[in-house]
Protein backbone atom coordinates (compact mmCIF):
# COMPACT_ATOMS: atom_id res chain seq x y z
CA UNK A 1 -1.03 -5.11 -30.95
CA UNK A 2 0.15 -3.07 -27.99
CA UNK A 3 1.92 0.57 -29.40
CA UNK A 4 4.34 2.22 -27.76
CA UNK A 5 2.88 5.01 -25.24
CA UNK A 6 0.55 1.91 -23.42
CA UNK A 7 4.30 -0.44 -23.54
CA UNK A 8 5.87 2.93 -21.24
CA UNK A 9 2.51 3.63 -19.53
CA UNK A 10 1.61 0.22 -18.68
CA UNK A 11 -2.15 0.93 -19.21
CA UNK A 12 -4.71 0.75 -22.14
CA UNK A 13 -7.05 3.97 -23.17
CA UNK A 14 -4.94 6.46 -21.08
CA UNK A 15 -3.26 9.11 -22.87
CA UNK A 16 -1.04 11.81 -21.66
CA UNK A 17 -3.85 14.18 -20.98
CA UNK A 18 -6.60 12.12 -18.62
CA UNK A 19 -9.26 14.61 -19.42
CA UNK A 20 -9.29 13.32 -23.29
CA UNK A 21 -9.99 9.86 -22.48
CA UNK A 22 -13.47 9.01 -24.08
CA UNK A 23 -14.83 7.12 -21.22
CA UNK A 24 -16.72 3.89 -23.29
CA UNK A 25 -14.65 2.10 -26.19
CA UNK A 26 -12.02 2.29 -23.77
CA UNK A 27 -13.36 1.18 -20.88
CA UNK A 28 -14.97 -1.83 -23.14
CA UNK A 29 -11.33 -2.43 -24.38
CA UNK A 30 -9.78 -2.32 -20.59
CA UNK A 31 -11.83 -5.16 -19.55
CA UNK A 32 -11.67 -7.43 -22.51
CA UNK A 33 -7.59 -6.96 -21.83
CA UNK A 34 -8.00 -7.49 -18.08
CA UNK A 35 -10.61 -10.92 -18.82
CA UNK A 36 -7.50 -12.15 -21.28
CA UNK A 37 -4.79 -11.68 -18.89
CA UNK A 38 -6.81 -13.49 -16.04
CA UNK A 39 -7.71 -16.04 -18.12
CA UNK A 40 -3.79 -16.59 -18.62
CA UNK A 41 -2.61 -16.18 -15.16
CA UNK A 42 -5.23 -18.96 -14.30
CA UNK A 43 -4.09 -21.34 -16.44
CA UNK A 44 -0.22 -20.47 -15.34
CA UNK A 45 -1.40 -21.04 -11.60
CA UNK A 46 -2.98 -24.24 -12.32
CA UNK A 47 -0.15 -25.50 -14.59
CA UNK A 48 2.71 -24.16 -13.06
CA UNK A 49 1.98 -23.48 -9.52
CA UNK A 50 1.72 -26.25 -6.84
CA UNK A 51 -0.23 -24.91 -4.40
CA UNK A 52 -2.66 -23.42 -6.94
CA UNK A 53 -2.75 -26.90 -8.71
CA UNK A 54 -4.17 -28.78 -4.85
CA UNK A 55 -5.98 -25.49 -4.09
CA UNK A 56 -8.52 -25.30 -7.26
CA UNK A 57 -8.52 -28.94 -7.05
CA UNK A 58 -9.97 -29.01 -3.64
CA UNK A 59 -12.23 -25.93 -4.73
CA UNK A 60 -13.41 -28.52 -7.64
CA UNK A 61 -12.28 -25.56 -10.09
CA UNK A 62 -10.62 -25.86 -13.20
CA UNK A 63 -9.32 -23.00 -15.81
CA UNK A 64 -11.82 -23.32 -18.34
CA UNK A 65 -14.71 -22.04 -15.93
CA UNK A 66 -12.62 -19.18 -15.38
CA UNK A 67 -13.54 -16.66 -18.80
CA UNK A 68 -13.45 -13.54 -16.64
CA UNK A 69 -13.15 -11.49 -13.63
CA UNK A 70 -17.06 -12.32 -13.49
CA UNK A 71 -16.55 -15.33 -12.80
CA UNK A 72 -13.20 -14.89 -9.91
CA UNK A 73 -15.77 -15.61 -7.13
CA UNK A 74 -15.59 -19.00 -7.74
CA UNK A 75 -12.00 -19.86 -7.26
CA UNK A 76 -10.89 -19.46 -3.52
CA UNK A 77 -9.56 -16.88 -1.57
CA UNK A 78 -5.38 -16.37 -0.30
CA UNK A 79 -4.89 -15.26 3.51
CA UNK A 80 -2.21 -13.51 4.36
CA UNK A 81 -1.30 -16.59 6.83
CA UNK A 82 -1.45 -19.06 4.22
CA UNK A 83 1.27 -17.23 2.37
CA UNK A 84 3.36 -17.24 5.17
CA UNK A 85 2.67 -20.97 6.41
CA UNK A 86 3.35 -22.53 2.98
CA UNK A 87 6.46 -23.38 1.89
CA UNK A 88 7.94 -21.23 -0.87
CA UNK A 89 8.43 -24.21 -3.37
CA UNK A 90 4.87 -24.61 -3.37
CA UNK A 91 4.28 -20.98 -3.80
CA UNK A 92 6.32 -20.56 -6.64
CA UNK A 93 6.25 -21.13 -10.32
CA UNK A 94 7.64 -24.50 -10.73
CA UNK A 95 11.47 -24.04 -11.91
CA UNK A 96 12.48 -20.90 -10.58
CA UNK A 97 15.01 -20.33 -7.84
CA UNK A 98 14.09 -17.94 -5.56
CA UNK A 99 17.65 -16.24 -5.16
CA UNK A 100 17.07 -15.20 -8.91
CA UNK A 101 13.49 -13.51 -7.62
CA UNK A 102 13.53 -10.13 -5.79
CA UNK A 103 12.33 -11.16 -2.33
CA UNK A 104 10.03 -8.34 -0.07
CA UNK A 105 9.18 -8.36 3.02
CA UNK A 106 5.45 -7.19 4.30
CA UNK A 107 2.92 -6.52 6.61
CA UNK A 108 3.44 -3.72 9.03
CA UNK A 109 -0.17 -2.28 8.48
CA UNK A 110 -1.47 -5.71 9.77
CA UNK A 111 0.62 -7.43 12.08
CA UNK A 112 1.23 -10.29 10.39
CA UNK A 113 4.34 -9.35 8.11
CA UNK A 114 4.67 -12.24 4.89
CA UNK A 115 7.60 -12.80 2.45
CA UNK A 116 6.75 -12.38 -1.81
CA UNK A 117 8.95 -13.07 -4.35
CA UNK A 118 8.45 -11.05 -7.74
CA UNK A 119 11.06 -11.45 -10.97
CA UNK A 120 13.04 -8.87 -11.58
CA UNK A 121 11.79 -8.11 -15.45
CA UNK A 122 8.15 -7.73 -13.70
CA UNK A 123 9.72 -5.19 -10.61
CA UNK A 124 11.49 -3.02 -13.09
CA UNK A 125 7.85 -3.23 -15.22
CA UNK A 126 6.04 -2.33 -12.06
CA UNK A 127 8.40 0.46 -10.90
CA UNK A 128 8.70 2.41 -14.11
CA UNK A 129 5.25 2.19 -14.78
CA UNK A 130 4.24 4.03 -11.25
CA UNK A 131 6.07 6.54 -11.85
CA UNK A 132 5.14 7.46 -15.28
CA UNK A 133 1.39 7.03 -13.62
CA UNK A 134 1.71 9.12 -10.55
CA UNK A 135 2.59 11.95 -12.99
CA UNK A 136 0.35 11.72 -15.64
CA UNK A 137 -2.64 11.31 -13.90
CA UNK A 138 -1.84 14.26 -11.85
CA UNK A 139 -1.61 16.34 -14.28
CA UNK A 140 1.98 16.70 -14.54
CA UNK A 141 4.20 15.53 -17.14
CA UNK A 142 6.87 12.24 -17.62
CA UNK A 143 10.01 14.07 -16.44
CA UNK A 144 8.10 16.18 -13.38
CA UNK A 145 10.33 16.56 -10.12
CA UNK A 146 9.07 15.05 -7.60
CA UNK A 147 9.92 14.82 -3.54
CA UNK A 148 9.26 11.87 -1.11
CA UNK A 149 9.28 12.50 2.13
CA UNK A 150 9.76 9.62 3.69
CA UNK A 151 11.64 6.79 6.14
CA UNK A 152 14.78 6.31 4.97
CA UNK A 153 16.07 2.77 3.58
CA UNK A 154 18.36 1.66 1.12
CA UNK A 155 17.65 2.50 -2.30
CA UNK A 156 17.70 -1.59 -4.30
CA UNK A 157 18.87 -1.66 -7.63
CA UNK A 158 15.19 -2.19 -8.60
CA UNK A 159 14.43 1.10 -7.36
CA UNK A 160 16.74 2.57 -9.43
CA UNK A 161 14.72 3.63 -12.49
CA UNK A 162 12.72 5.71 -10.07
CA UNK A 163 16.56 8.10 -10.48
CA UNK A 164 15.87 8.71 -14.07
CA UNK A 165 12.26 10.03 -13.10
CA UNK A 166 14.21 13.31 -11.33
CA UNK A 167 12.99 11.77 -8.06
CA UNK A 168 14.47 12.84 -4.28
CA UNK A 169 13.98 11.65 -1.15
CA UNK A 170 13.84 13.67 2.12
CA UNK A 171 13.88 11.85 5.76
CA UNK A 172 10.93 12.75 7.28
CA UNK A 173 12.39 12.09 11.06
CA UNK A 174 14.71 15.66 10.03
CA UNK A 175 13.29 18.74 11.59
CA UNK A 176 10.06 20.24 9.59
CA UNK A 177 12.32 23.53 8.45
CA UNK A 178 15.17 21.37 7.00
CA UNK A 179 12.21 19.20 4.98
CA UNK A 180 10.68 22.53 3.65
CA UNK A 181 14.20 24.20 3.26
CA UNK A 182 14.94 21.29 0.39
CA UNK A 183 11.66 21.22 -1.07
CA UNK A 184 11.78 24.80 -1.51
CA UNK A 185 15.46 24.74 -3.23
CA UNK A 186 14.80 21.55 -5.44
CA UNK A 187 11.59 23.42 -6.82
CA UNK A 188 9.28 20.20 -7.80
CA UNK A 189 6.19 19.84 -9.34
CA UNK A 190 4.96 17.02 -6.77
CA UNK A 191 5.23 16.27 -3.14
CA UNK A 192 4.85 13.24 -1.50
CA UNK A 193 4.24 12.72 2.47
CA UNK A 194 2.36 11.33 4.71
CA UNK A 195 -0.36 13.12 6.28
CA UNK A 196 1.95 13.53 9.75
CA UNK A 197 4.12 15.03 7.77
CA UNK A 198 2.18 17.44 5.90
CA UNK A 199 0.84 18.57 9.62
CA UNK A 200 4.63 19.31 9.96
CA UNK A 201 5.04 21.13 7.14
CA UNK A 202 1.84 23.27 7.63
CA UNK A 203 3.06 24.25 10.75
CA UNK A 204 6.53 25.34 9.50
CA UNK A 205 5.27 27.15 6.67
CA UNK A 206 2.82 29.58 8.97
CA UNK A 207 5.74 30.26 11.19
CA UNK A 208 7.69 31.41 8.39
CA UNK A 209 5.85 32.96 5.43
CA UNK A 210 1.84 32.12 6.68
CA UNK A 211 0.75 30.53 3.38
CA UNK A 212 2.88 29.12 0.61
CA UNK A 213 2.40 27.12 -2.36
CA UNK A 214 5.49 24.74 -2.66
CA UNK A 215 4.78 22.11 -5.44
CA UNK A 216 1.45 22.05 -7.92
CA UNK A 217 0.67 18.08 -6.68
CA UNK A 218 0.32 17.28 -3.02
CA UNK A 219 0.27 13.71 -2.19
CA UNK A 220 -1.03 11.76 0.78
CA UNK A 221 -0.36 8.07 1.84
CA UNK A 222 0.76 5.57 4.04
CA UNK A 223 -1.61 6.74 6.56
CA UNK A 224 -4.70 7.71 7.16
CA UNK A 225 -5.98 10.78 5.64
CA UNK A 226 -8.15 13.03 8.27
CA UNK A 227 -10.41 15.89 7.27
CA UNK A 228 -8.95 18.11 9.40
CA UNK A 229 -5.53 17.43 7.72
CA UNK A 230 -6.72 17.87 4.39
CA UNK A 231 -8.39 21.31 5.23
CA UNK A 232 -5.09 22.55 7.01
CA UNK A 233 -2.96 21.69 3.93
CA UNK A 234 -5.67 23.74 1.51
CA UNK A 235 -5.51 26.56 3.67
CA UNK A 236 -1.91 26.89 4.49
CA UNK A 237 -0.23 25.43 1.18
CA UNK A 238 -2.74 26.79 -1.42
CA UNK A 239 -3.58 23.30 -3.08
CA UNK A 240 -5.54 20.07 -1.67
CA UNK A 241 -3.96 16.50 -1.36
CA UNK A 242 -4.37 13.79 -3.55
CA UNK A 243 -4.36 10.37 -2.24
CA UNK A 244 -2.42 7.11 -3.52
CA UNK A 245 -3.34 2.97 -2.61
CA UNK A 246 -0.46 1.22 -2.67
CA UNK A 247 1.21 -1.93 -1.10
CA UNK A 248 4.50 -4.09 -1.28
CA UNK A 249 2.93 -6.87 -2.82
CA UNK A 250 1.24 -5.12 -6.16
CA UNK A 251 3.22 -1.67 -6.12
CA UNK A 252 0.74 1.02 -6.68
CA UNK A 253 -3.04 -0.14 -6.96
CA UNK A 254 -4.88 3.36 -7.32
CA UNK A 255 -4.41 7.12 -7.44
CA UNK A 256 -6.69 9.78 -7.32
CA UNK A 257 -7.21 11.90 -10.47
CA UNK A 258 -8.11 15.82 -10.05
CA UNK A 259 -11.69 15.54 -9.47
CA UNK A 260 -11.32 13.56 -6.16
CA UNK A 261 -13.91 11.32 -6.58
CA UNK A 262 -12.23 7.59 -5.49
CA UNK A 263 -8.94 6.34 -6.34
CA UNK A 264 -8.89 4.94 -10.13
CA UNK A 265 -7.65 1.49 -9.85
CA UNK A 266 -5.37 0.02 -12.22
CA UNK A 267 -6.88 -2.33 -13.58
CA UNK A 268 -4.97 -3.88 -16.32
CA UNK A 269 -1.98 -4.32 -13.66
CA UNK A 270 -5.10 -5.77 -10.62
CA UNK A 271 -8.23 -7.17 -10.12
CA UNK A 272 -9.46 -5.59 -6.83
CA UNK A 273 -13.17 -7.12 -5.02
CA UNK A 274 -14.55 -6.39 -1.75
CA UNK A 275 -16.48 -9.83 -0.07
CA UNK A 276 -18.39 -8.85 3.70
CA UNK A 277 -16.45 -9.78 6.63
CA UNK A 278 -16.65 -12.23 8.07
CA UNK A 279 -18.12 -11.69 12.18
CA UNK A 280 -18.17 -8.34 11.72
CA UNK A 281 -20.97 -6.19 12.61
CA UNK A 282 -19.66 -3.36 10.20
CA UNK A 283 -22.31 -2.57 7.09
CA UNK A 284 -21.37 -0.32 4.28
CA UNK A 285 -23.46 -0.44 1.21
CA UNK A 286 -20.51 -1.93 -1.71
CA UNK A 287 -17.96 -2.52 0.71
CA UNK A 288 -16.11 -4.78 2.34
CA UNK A 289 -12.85 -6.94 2.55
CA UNK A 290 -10.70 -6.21 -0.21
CA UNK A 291 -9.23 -9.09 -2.06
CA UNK A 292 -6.52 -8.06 -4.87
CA UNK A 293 -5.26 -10.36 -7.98
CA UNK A 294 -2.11 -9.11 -9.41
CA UNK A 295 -2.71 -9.93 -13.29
CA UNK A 296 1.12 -9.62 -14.46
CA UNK A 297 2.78 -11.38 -11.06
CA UNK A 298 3.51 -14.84 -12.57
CA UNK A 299 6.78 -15.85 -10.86
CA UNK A 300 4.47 -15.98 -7.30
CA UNK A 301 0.84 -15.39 -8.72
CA UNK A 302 -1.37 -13.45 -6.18
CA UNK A 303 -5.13 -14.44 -6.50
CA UNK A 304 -8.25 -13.44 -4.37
CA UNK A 305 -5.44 -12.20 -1.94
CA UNK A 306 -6.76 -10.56 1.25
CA UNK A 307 -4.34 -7.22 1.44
CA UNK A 308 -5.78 -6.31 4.84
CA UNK A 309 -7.89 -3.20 3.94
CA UNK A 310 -11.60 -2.61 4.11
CA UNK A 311 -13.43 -0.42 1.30
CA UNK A 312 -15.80 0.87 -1.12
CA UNK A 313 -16.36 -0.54 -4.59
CA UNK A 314 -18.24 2.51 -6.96
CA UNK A 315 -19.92 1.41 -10.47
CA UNK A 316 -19.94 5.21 -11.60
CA UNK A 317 -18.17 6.62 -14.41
CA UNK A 318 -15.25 9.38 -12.95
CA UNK A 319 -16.20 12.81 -14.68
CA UNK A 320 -12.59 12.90 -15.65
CA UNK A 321 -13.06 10.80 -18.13
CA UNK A 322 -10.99 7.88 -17.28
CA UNK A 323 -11.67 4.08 -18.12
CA UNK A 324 -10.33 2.73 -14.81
CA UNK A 325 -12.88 1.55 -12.08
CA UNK A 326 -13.46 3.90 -8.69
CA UNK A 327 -12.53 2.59 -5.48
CA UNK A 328 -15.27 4.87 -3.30
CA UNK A 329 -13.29 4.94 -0.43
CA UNK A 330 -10.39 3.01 1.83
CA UNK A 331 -11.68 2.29 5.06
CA UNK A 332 -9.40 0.37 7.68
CA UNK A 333 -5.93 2.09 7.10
CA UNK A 334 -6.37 4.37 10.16
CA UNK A 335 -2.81 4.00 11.66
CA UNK A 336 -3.29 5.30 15.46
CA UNK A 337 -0.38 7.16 17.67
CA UNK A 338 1.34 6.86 21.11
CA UNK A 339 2.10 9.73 23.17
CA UNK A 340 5.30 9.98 25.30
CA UNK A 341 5.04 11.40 29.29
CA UNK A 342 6.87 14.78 27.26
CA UNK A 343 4.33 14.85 25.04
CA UNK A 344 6.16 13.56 21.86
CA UNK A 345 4.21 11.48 19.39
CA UNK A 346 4.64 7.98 17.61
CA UNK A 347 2.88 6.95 14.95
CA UNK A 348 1.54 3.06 13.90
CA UNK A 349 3.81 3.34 10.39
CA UNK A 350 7.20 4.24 12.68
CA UNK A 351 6.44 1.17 14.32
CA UNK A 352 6.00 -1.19 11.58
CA UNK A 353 8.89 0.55 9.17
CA UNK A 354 11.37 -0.84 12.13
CA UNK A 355 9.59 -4.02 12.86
CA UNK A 356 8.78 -5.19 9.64
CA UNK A 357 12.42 -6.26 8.55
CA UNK A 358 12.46 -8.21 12.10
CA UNK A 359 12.09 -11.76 10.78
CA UNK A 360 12.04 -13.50 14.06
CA UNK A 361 8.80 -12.26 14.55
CA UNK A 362 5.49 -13.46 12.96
CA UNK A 363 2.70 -11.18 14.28
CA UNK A 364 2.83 -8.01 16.22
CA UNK A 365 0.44 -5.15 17.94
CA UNK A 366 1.03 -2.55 20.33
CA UNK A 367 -1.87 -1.24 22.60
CA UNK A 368 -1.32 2.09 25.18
CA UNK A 369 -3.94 1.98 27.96
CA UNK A 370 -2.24 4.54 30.30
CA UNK A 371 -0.45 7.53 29.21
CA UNK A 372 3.44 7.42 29.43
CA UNK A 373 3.02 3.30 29.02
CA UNK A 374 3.38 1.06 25.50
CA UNK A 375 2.55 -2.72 26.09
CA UNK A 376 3.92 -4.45 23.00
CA UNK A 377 2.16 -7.95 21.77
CA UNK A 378 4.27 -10.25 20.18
CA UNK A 379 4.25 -13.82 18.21
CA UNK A 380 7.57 -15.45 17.59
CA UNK A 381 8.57 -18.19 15.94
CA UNK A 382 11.33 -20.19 16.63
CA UNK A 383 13.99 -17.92 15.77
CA UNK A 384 13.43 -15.62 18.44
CA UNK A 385 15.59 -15.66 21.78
CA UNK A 386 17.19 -13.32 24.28
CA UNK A 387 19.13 -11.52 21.38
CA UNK A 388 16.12 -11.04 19.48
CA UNK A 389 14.32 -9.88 22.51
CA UNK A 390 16.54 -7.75 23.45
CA UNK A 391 16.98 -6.24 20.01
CA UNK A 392 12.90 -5.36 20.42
CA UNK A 393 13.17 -3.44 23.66
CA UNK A 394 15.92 -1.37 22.22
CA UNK A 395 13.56 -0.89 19.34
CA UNK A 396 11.11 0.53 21.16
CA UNK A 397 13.49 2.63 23.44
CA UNK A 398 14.59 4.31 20.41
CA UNK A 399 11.09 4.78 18.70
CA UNK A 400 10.07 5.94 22.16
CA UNK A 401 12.75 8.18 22.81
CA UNK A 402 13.15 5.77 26.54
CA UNK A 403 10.23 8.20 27.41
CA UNK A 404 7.67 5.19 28.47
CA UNK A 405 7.47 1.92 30.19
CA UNK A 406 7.45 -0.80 28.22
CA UNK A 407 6.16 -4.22 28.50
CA UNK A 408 7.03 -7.38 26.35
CA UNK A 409 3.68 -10.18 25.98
CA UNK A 410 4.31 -13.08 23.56
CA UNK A 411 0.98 -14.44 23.00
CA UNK A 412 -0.75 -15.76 19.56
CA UNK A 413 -4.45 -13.98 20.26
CA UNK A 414 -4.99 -10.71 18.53
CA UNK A 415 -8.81 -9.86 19.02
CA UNK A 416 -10.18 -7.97 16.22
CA UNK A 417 -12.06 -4.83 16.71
CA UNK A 418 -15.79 -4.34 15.65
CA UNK A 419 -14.58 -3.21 12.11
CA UNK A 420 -12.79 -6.49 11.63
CA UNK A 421 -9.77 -4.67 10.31
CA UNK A 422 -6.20 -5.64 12.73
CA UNK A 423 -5.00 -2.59 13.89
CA UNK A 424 -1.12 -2.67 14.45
CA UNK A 425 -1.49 0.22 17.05
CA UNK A 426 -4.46 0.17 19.76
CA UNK A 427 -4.79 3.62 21.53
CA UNK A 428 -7.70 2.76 25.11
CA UNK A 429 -6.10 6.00 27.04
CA UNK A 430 -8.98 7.25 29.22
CA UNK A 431 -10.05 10.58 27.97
C-alpha cells in the first residue's frame, strides 16, 4: 500500500525532515520496491517494446533471470547512438503514437544530441516530484520560494506545476546587478545557478554590500563545480552550495543533502551503475561510466543507458540518515570556456543551450587553439544545407559577440580525450 506523503514525494522512507530517517528498515524497503519495479519494466520492455524484444533476444536474456538490480549486468547496455539510429516505432511501447508523448530533445553536454519521448501522466509525475524533492531535502519546506537563474526558453505546459511551487526564473545573460536586484526583492529561500553565475553574483555582491546572505539554499548545476567557486560563494554569500545531477532524459537523478557527502540518488525513480571505460587509461577506485535505468519511463523504457558522465559509486551509509545510495562524486561534466580578443567569455552550456534544438545536426564540438579563434566541428545529416549552415555561423556570431574567427569542419571523427568522456568544448590555447 503506498500512503499519501510517498504518492506527493515520489519516494519511500523519506519524510519531511531527512535527519529522522532511520537509515536500515528503510533502506531494506527502498530496494525491495526498486527490485519490483525493475522486474516490471523488464517484462514491459520485452513484451511491449520491439527493440527490447530483438535486443535481449540476441543477448540470450529473458525476464525471468532478471529478479533484481543484481542481476542488470546481464542484460545489455543502450548508447546514446543507438537511440538516435533506431527508428522510433521500434523504440516505443507498441501502440502509442508519439504525437500523444511529450517529445525532448538532448545532448548538448555530449555532442551527440538524441530525441526521447516520455507520456505526459509520467512528465507531470516527474516534475512535481523534483520539486517537492529539491526542497525537502534541503531543508526547506513544500511551498519554499525558490529562484532559477537560468537560459531562458519557453515555459511547456508540463512545466507548469513547477508555478504552483512559488518558482521564478531570472535570465542569467541580464547584467549580475539586475539578477541580484530580483533575488533580493522576491526574498526566497533557495537559489539556483550555475556556478558562472554564482561567480557573477559574488562579484556584484562585494561591490555593493561586501558580504550578503541572499537565500538559506544555494544551488549549483549544469556545470562544473570548481573549488575555488565554492570557496568564493562561502565567503562572500555566507552559505556553501549544494549540488544537483540531473538530465533531460530522467529529470533529476540526485541532490546533495546538508552534510555534503555525494549526491543521494533517487533510487526508486533510477537505477544508476558505473562499468570501466572502455580504452581509457583513467582508474578511479568505484568509478566509471555511468549507465542509468529509468524505473517509471514505460512509454520509451531507458535501460543500462549510457548518459555520458563518468563517476563514483559509494557503499557508505550518509550520516544524514537517508536510505538513498551516494553517488561519491561526478567526474566528466567539466564544461570548458572560450575567450573573445576583448576578453569576454563563453561557456560549453551557452553553446549547447543554442545548438541543441538545431535538428539538422547530429554531433557537434568546438575546439579554440589560438586566442581570438573558435573552430566549430560539425556532423550533419541530410537535412542540413546552405540555410542551415548559415543559420550556424550566425549562431556563433551571436554567442561570440562577432568577436572571433570562425571556422566551419563537417567531419564524423570526434577523438576522445584520455578520460574517455566527449567534451563539447576543447580549450589547447598555449599558455
Amino acid at each position: 500500500m503506498t500512503f499519501w506523503p510517498e504518492i506527493v514525494t515520489g519516494t519511500l522512507g523519506l519524510k519531511l525532515n531527512p535527519q529522522s530517517v532511520i537509515a536500515r528498515p528503510h533502506s531494506d524497503r527502498l530496494r525491495r520496491e526498486q527490485d519490483r519495479r525493475l522486474r516490471t519494466l523488464v517484462v514491459h520492455a520485452f513484451e511491449r517494446v520491439p527493440m527490447y524484444h530483438r535486443r535481449f533476444e540476441e543477448a540470450g536474456v529473458t525476464p525471468s533471470q532478471i529478479r533484481g538490480v543484481e542481476d542488470l549486468p546481464l542484460l545489455p547496455i543502450l548508447g546514446r547512438s543507438e537511440v538516435q539510429t533506431t527508428p522510433i516505432e521500434k523504440m516505443l511501447t507498441r501502440g502509442l503514437d508519439p504525437r500523444g508523448l511529450v517529445r525532448v530533445r538532448t545532448g548538448g553536454s555530449t555532442g551527440l544530441p538524441v530525441t526521447v519521448y516520455i507520456g505526459r501522466r509520467e512528465l507531470d509525475r516527474r516534475t512535481w516530484m523534483s520539486r517537492y524533492r529539491s526542497r525537502v531535502v534541503s531543508g526547506c519546506r513544500p511551498w519554499a520560494k525558490r529562484v532559477d537563474v537560468q537560459m531562458p526558453r519557453p515555459v511547456l505546459w508540463w512545466q507548469r506545476p513547477a508555478r504552483r511551487f512559488s518558482d521564478i526564473r531570472v535570465d542569467k545573460r541580464l547584467p549580475a546587478a539586475e539578477i541580484v536586484s530580483r533575488i533580493r526583492q522576491y526574498k526566497p529561500q533557495l537559489v539556483s545557478a550555475w556556478p558562472s553565475t554564482w561567480l557573477q553574483i559574488c562579484e556584484e555582491v562585494e561591490k555593493t554590500t561586501g558580504r550578503e546572505r541572499l537565500a538559506g539554499v544555494y544551488r549549483s548545476g549544469g556545470e562544473d563545480l570548481q573549488s575555488y567557486v565554492e570557496k568564493r560563494v562561502e565567503r562572500v554569500l555566507l552559505q556553501g552550495l549544494t549540488r544537483y545531477y540531473g538530465s533531460w532524459e530522467f529529470g533529476s537523478i540526485g541532490l546533495e543533502c546538508a552534510p555534503r557527502s555525494g549526491f543521494h540518488i533517487y533510487s526508486d525513480n533510477v537505477v544508476v551503475e558505473t562499468v570501466p571505460i572502455e580504452n581509457s587509461e583513467c582508474s578511479v577506485s568505484g568509478g566509471g561510466e555511468i549507465l542509468i535505468t529509468a524505473l517509471r519511463q514505460k512509454a520509451m523504457p531507458l535501460i543500462r543507458y549510457r548518459i555520458g558522465d563518468f563517476g563514483v559509486l559509494s557503499e557508505r551509509r550518509c550520516r544524514c540518515g537517508s536510505p538513498f545510495p551516494i553517488l561519491e562524486e561526478l567526474l566528466g561534466r567539466t564544461n570548458d570556456a572560450v575567450e573573445t580578443r576583448s576578453g569576454l567569455t563563453v561557456t560549453g552550456h551557452e553553446f549547447y543551450n543554442l545548438f541543441r534544438p538545431l535538428e539538422y545536426l547530429d554531433r557537434f564540438q568546438f575546439v579554440q587553439r589560438t586566442p581570438g579563434a573558435i573552430e566549430a566541428r560539425i556532423q550533419p545529416n541530410d537535412r542540413f544545407d546552405a540555410a542551415a549552415e548559415e543559420e550556424v555561423l550566425q549562431i556563433l556570431r551571436r554567442l561570440t559577440h562577432d568577436d572571433m574567427d570562425i571556422s566551419l569542419v563537417q567531419t564524423d571523427s570526434f577523438p576522445l580525450p584520455r578520460s574517455g568522456k566527449f567534451k563539447l568544448l576543447v580549450r589547447q590555447v598555449p599558455s
